[in-house]
PDB file of N, CA and C in Angstrom:
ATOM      1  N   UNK A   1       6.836  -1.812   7.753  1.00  0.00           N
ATOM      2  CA  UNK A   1       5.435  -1.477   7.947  1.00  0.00           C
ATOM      3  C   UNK A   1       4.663  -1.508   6.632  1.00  0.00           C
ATOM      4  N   UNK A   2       5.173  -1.041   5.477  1.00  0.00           N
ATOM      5  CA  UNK A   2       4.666  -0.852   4.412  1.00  0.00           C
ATOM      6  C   UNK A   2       4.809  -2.274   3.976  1.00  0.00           C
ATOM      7  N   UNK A   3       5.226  -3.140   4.118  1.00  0.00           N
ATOM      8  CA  UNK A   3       5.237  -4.115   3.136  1.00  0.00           C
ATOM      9  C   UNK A   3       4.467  -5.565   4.434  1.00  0.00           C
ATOM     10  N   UNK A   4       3.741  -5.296   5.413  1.00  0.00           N
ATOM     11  CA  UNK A   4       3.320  -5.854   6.527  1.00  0.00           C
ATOM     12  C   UNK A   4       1.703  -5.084   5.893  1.00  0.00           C
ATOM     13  N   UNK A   5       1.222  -3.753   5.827  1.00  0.00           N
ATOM     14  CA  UNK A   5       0.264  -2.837   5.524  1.00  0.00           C
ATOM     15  C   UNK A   5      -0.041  -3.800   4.317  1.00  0.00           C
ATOM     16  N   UNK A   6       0.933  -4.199   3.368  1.00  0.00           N
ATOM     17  CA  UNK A   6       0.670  -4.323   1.932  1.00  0.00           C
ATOM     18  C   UNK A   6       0.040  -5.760   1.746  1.00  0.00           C
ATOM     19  N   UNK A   7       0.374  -6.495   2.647  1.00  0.00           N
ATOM     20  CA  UNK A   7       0.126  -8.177   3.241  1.00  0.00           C
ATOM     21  C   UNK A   7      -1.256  -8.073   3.356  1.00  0.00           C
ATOM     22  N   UNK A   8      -1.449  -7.149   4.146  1.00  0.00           N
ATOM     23  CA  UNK A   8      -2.988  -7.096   4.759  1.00  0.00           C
ATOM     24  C   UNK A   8      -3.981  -6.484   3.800  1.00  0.00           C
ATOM     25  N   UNK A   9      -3.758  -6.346   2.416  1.00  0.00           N
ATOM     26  CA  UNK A   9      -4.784  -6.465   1.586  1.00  0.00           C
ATOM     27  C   UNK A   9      -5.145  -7.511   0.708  1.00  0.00           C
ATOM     28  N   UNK A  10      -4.220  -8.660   0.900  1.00  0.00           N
ATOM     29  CA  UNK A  10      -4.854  -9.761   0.618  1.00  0.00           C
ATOM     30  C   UNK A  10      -5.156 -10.926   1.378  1.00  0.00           C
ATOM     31  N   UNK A  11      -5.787 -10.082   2.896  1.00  0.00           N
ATOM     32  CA  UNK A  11      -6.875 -10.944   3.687  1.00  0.00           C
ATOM     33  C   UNK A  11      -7.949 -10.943   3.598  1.00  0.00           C
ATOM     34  N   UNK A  12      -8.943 -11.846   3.547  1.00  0.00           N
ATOM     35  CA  UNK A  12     -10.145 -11.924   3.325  1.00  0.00           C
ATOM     36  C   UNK A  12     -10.952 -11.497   3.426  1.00  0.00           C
ATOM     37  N   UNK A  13     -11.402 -10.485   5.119  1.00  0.00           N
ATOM     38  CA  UNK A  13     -11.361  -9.641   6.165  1.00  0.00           C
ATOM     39  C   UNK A  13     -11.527  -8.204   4.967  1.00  0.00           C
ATOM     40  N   UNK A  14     -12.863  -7.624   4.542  1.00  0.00           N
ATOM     41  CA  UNK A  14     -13.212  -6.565   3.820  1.00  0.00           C
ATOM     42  C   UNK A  14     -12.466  -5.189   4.535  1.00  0.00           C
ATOM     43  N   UNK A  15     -13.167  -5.337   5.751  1.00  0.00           N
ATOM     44  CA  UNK A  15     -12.737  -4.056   6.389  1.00  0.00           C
ATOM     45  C   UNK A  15     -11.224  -4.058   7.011  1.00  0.00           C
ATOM     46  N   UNK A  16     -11.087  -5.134   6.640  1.00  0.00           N
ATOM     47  CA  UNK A  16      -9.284  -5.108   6.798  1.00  0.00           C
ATOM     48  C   UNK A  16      -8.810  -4.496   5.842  1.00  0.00           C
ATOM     49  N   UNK A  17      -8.667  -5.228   4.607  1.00  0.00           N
ATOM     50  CA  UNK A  17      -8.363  -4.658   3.111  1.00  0.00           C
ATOM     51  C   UNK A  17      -8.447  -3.171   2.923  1.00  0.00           C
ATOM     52  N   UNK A  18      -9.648  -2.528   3.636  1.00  0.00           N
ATOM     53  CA  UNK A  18      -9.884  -0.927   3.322  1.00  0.00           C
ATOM     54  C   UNK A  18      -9.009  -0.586   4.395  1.00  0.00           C
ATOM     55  N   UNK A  19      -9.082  -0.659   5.747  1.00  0.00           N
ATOM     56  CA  UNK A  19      -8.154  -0.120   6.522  1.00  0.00           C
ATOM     57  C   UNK A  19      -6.482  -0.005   5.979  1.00  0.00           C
ATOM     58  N   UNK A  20      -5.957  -0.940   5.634  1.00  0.00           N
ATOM     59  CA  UNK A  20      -4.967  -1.222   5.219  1.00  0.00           C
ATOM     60  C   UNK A  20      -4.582  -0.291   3.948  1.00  0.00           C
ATOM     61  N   UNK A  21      -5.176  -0.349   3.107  1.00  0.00           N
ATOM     62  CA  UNK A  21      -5.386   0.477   2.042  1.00  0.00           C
ATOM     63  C   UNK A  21      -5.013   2.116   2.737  1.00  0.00           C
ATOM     64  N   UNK A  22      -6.210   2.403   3.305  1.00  0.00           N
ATOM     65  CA  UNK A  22      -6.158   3.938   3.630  1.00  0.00           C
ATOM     66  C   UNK A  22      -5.003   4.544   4.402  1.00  0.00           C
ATOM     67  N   UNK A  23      -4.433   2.904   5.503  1.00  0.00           N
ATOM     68  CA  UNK A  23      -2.979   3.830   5.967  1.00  0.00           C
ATOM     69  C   UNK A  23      -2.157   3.575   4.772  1.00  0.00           C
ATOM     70  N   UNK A  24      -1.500   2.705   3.842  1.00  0.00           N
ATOM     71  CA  UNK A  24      -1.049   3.033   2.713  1.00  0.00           C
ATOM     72  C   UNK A  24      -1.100   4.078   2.003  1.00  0.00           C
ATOM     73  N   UNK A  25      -2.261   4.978   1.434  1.00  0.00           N
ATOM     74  CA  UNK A  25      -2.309   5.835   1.164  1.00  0.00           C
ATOM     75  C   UNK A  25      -2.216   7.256   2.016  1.00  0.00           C
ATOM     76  N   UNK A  26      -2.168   6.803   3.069  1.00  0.00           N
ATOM     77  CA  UNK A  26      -1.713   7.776   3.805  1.00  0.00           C
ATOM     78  C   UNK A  26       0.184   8.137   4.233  1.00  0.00           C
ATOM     79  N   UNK A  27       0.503   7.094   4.233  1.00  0.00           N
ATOM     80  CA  UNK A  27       2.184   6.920   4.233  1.00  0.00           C
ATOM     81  C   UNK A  27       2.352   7.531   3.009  1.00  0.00           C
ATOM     82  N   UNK A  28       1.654   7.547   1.838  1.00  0.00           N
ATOM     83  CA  UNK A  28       2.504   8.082   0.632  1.00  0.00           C
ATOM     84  C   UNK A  28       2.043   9.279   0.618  1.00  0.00           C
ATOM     85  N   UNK A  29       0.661   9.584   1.044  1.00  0.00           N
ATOM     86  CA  UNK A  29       0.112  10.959   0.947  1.00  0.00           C
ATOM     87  C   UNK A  29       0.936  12.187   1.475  1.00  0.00           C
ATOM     88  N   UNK A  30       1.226  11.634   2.797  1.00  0.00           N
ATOM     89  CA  UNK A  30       1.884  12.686   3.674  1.00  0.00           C
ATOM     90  C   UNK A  30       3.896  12.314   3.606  1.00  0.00           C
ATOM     91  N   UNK A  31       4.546  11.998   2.858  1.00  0.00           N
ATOM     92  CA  UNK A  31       5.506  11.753   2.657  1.00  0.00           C
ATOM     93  C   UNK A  31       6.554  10.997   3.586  1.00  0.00           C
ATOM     94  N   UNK A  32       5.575  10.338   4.248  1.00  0.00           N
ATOM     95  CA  UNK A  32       6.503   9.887   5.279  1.00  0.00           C
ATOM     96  C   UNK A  32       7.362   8.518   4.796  1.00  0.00           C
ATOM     97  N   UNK A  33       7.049   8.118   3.476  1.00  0.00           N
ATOM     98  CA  UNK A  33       7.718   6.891   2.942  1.00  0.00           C
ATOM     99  C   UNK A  33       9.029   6.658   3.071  1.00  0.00           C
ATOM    100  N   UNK A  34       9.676   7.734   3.185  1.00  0.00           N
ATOM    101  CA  UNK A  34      11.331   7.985   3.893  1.00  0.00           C
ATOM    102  C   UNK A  34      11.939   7.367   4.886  1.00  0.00           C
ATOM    103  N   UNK A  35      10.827   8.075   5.591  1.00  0.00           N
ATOM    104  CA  UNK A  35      11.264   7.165   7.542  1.00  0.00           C
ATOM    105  C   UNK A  35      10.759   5.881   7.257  1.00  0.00           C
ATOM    106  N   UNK A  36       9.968   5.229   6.937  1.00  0.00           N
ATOM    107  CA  UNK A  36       9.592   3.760   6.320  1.00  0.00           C
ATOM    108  C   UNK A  36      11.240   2.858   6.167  1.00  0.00           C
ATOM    109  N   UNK A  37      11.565   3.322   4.609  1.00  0.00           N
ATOM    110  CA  UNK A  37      12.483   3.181   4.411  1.00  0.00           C
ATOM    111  C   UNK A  37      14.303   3.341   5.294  1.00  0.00           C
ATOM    112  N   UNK A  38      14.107   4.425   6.031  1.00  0.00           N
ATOM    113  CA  UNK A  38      15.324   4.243   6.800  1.00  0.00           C
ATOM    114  C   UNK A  38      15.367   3.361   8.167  1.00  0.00           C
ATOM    115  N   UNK A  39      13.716   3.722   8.681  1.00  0.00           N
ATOM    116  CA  UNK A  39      13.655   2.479   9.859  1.00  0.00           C
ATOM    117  C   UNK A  39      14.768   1.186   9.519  1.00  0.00           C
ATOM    118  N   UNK A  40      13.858   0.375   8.141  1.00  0.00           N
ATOM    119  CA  UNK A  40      13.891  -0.810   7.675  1.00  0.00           C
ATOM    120  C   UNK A  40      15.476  -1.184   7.814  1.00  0.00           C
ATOM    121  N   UNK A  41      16.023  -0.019   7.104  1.00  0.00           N
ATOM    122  CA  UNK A  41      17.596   0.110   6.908  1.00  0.00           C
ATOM    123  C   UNK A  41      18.219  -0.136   8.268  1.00  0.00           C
ATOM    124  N   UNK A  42      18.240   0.566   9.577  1.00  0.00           N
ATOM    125  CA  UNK A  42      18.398   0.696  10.622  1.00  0.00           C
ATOM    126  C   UNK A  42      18.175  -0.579  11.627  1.00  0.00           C
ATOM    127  N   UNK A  43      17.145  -1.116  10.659  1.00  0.00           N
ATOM    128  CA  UNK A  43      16.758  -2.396  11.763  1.00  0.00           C
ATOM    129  C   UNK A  43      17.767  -3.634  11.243  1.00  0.00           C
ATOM    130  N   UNK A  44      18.164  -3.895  10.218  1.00  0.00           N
ATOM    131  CA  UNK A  44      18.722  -4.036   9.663  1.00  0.00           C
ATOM    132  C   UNK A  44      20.504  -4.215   9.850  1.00  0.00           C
ATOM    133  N   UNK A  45      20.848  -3.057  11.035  1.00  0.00           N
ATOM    134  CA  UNK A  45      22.039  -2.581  11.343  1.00  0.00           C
ATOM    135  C   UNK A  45      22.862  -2.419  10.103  1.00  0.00           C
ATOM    136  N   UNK A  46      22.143  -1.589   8.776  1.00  0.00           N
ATOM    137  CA  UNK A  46      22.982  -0.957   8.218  1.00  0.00           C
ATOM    138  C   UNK A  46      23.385   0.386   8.075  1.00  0.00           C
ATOM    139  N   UNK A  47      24.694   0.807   8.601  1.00  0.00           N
ATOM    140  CA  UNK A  47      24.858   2.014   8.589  1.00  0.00           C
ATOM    141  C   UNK A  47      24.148   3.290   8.283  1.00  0.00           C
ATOM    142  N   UNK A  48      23.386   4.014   8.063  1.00  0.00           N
ATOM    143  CA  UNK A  48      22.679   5.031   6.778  1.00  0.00           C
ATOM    144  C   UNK A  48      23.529   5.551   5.848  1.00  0.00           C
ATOM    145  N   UNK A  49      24.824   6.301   6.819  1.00  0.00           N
ATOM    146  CA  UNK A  49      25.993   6.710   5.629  1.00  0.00           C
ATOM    147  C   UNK A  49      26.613   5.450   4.508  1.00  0.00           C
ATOM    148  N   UNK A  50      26.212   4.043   4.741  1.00  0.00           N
ATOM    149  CA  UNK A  50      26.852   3.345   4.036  1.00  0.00           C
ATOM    150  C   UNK A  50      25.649   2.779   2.670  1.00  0.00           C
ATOM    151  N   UNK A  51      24.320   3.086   3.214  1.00  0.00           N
ATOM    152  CA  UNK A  51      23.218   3.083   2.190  1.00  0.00           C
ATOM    153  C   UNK A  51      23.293   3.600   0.626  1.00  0.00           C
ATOM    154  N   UNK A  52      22.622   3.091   0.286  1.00  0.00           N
ATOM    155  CA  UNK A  52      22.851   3.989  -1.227  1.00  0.00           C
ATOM    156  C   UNK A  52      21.213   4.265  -1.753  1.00  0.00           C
ATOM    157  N   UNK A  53      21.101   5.624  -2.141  1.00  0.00           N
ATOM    158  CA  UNK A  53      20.184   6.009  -2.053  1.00  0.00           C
ATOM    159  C   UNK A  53      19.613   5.268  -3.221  1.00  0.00           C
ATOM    160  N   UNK A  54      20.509   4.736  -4.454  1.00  0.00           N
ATOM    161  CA  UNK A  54      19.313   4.508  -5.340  1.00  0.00           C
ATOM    162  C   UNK A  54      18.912   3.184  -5.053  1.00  0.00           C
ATOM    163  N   UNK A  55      19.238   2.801  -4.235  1.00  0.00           N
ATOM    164  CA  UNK A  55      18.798   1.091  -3.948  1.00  0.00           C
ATOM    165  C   UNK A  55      17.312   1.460  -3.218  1.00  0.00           C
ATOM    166  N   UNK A  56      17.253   2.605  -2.665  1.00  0.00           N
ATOM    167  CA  UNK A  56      16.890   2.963  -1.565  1.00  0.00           C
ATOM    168  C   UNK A  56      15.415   2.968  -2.582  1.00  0.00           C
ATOM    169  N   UNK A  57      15.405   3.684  -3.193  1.00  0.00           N
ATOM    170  CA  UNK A  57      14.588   4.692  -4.478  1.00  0.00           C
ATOM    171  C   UNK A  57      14.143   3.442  -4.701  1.00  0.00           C
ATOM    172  N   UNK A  58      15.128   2.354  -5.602  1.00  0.00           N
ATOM    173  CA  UNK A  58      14.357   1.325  -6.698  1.00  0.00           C
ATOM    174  C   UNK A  58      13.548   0.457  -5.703  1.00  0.00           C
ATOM    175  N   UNK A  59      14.245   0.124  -4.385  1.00  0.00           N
ATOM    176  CA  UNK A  59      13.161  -0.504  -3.282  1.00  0.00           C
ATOM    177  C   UNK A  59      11.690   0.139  -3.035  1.00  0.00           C
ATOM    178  N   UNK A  60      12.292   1.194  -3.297  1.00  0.00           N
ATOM    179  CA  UNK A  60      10.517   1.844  -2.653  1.00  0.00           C
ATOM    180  C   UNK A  60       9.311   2.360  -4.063  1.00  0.00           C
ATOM    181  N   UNK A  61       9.909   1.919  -4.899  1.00  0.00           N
ATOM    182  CA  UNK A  61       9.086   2.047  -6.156  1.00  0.00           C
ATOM    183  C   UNK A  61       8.945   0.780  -6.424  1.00  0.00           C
ATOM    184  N   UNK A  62      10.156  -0.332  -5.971  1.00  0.00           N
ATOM    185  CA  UNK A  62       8.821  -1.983  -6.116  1.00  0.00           C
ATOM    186  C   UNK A  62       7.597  -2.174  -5.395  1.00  0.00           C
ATOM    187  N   UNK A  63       7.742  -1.309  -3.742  1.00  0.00           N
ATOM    188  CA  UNK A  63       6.831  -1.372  -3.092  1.00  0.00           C
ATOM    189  C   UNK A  63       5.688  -0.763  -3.446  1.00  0.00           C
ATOM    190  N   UNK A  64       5.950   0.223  -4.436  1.00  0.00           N
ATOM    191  CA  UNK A  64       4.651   0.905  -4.530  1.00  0.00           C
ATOM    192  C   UNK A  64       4.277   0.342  -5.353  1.00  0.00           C
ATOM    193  N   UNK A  65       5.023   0.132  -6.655  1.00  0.00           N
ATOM    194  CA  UNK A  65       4.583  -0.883  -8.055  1.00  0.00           C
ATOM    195  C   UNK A  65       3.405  -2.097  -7.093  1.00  0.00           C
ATOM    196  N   UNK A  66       3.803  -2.862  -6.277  1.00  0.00           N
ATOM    197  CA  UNK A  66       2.865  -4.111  -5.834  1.00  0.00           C
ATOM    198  C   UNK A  66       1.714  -3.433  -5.218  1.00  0.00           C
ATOM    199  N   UNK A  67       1.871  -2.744  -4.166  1.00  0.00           N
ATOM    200  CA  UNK A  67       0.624  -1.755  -3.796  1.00  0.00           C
ATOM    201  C   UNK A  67      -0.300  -1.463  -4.912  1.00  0.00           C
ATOM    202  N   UNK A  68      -0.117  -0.815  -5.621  1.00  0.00           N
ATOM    203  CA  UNK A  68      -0.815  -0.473  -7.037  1.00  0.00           C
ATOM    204  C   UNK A  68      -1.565  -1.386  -7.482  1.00  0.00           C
ATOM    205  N   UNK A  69      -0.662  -2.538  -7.948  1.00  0.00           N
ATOM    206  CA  UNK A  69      -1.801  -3.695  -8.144  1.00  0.00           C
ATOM    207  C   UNK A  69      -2.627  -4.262  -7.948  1.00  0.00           C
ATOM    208  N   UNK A  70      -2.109  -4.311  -6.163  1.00  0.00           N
ATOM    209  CA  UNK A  70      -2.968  -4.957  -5.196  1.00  0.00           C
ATOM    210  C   UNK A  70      -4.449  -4.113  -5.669  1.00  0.00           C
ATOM    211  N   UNK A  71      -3.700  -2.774  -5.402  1.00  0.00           N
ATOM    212  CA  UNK A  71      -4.970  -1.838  -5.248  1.00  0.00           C
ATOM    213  C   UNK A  71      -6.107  -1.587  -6.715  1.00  0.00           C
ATOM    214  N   UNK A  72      -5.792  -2.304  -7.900  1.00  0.00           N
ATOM    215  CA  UNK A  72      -5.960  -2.368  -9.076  1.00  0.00           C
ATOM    216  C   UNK A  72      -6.491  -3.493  -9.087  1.00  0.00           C
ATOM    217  N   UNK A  73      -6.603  -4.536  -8.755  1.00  0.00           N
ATOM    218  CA  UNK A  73      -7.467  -5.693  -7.876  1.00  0.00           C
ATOM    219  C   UNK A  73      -8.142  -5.248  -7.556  1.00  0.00           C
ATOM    220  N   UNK A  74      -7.958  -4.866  -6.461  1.00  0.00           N
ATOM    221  CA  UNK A  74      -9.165  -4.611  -5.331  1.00  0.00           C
ATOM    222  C   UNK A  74     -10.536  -3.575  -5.489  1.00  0.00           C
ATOM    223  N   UNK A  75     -10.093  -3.033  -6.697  1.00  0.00           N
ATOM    224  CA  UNK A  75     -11.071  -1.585  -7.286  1.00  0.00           C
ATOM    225  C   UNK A  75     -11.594  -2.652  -7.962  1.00  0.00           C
ATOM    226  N   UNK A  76     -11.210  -3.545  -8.732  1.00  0.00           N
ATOM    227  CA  UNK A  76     -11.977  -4.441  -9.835  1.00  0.00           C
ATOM    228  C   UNK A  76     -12.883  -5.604  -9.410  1.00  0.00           C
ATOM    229  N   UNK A  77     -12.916  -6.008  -7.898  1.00  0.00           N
ATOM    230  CA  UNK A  77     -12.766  -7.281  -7.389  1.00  0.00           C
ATOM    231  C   UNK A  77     -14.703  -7.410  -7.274  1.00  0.00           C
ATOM    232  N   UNK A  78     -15.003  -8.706  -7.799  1.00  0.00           N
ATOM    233  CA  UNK A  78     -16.188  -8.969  -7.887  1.00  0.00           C
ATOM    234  C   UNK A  78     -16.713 -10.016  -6.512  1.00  0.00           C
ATOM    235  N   UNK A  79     -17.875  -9.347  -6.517  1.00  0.00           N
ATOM    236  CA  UNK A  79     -18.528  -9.755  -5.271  1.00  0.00           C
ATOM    237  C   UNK A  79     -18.974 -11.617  -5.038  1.00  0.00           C
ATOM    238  N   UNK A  80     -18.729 -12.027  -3.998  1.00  0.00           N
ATOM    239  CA  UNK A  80     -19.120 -13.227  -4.082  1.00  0.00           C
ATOM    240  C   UNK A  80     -20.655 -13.680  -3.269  1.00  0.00           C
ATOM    241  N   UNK A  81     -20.975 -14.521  -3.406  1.00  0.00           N
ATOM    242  CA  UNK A  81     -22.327 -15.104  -2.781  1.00  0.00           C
ATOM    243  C   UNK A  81     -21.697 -14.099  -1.119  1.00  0.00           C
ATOM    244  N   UNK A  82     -23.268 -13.981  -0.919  1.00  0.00           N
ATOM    245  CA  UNK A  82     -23.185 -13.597   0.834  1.00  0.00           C
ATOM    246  C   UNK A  82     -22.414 -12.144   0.694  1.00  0.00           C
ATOM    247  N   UNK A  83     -22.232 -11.864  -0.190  1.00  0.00           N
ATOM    248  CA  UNK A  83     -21.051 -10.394  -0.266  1.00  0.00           C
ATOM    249  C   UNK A  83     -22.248  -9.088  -0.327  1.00  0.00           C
ATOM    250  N   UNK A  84     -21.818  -8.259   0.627  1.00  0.00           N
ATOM    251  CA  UNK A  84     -23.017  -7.279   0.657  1.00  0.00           C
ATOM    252  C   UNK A  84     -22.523  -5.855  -0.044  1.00  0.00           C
ATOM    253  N   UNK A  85     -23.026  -5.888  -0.918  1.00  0.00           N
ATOM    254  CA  UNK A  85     -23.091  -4.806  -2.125  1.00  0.00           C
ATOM    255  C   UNK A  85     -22.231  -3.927  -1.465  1.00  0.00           C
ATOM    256  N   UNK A  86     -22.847  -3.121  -0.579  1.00  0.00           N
ATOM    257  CA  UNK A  86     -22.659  -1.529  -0.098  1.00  0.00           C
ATOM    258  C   UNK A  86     -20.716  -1.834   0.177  1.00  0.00           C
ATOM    259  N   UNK A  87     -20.900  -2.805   1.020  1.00  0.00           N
ATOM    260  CA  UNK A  87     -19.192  -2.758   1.428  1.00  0.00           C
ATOM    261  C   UNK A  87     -18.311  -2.892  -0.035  1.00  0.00           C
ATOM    262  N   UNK A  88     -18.705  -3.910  -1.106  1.00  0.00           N
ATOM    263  CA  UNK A  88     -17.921  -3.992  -2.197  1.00  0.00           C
ATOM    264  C   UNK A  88     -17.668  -2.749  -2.410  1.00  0.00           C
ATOM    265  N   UNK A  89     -19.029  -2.069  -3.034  1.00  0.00           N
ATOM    266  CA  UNK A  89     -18.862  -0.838  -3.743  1.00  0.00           C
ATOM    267  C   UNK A  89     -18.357   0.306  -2.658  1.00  0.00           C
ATOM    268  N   UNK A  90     -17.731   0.306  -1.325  1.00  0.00           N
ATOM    269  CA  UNK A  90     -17.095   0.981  -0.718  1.00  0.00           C
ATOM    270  C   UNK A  90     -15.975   0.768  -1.174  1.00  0.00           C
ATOM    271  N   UNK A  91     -15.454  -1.038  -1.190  1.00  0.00           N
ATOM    272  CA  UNK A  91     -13.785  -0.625  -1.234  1.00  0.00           C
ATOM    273  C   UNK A  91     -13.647  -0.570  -2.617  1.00  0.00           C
ATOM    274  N   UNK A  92     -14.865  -0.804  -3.363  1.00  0.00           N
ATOM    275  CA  UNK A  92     -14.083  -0.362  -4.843  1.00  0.00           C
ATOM    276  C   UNK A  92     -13.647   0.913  -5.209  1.00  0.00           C
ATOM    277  N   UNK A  93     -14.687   1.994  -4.705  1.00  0.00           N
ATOM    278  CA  UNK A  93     -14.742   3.650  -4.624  1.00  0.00           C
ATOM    279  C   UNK A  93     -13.199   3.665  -3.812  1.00  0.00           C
ATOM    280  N   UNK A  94     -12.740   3.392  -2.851  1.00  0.00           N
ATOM    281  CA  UNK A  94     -11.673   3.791  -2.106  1.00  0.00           C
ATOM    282  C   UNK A  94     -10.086   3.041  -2.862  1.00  0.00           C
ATOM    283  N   UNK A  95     -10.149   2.046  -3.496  1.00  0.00           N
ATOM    284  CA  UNK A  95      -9.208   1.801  -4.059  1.00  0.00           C
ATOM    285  C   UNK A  95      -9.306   2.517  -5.917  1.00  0.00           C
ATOM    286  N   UNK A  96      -9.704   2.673  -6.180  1.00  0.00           N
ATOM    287  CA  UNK A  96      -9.745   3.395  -7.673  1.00  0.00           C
ATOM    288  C   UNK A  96      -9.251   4.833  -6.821  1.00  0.00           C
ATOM    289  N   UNK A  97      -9.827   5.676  -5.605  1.00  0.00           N
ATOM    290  CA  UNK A  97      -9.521   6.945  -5.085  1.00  0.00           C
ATOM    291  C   UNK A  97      -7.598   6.954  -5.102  1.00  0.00           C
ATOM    292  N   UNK A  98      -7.504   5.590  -4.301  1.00  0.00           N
ATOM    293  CA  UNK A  98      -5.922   5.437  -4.209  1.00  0.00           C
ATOM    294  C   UNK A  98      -5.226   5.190  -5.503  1.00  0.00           C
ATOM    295  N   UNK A  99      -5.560   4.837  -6.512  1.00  0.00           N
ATOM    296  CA  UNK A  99      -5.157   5.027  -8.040  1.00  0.00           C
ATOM    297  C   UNK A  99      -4.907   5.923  -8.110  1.00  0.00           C
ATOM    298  N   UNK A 100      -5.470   6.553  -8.447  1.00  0.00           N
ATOM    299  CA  UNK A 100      -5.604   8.117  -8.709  1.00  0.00           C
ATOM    300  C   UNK A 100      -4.892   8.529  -8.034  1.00  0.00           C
ATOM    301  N   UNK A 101      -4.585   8.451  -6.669  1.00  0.00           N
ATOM    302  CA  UNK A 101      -3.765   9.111  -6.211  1.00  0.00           C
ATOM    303  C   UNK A 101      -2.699   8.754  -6.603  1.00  0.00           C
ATOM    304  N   UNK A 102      -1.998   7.149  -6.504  1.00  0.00           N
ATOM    305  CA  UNK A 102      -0.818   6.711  -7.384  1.00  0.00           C
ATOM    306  C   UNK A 102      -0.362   7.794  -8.586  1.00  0.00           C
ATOM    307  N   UNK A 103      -1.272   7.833  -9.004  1.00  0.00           N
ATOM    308  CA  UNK A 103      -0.976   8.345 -10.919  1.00  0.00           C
ATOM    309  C   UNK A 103      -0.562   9.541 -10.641  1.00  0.00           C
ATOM    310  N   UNK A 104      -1.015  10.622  -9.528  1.00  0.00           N
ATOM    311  CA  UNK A 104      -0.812  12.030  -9.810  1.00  0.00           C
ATOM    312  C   UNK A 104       0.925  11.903  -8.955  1.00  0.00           C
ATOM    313  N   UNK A 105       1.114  10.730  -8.207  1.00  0.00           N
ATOM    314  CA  UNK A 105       2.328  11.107  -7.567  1.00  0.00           C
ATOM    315  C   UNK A 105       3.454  10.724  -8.499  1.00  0.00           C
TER     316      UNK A 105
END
């Protein structure tokens, strides 16, 4: 889900990008990045007892590492012809918000 969520901020589609964004930051907000991660494992048909947690860990800190960026883009991202102000400067305000949130976690 998270890495399907993470796809969908580099569609073209403005109010996609913010949607996408906000459940991202919501999977990390509320800690559910766990079950994310064990689904994946599960679908997978790998055991859980046979998992190893730090694979588990360094997987889910690449995912966030690319999120970040994306989202470090997307706070920076300059408007093109036909681009209507108000929405830019929405998802710029909402991705710098998700920075910030990055940094304090």
């Amino acid at each position: 889900s998270i890495t399907y969520l993470s796809s969908l901020l580099d569609k073209e589609d403005r109010s996609v990008r913010i949607a996408a964004g906000e459940a991202l930051a919501l999977i990390f907000e509320i800690g559910v990045i766990d079950k994310f991660s064990t689904e994946a494992k599960n679908a997978n048909d790998v055991p859980q007892e046979e998992s190893k947690p730090q694979e588990s860990y360094i997987f889910l800190q690449g995912l966030k590492g690319k999120v970040i960026n994306q989202c470090k883009n997307l706070s920076a991202e300059a408007g093109g012809k036909g681009a209507a102000k108000k929405d830019l400067n929405s998802q710029r305000n909402l991705f710098r918000d998700i920075l910030d949130f990055f940094e304090v976690c």
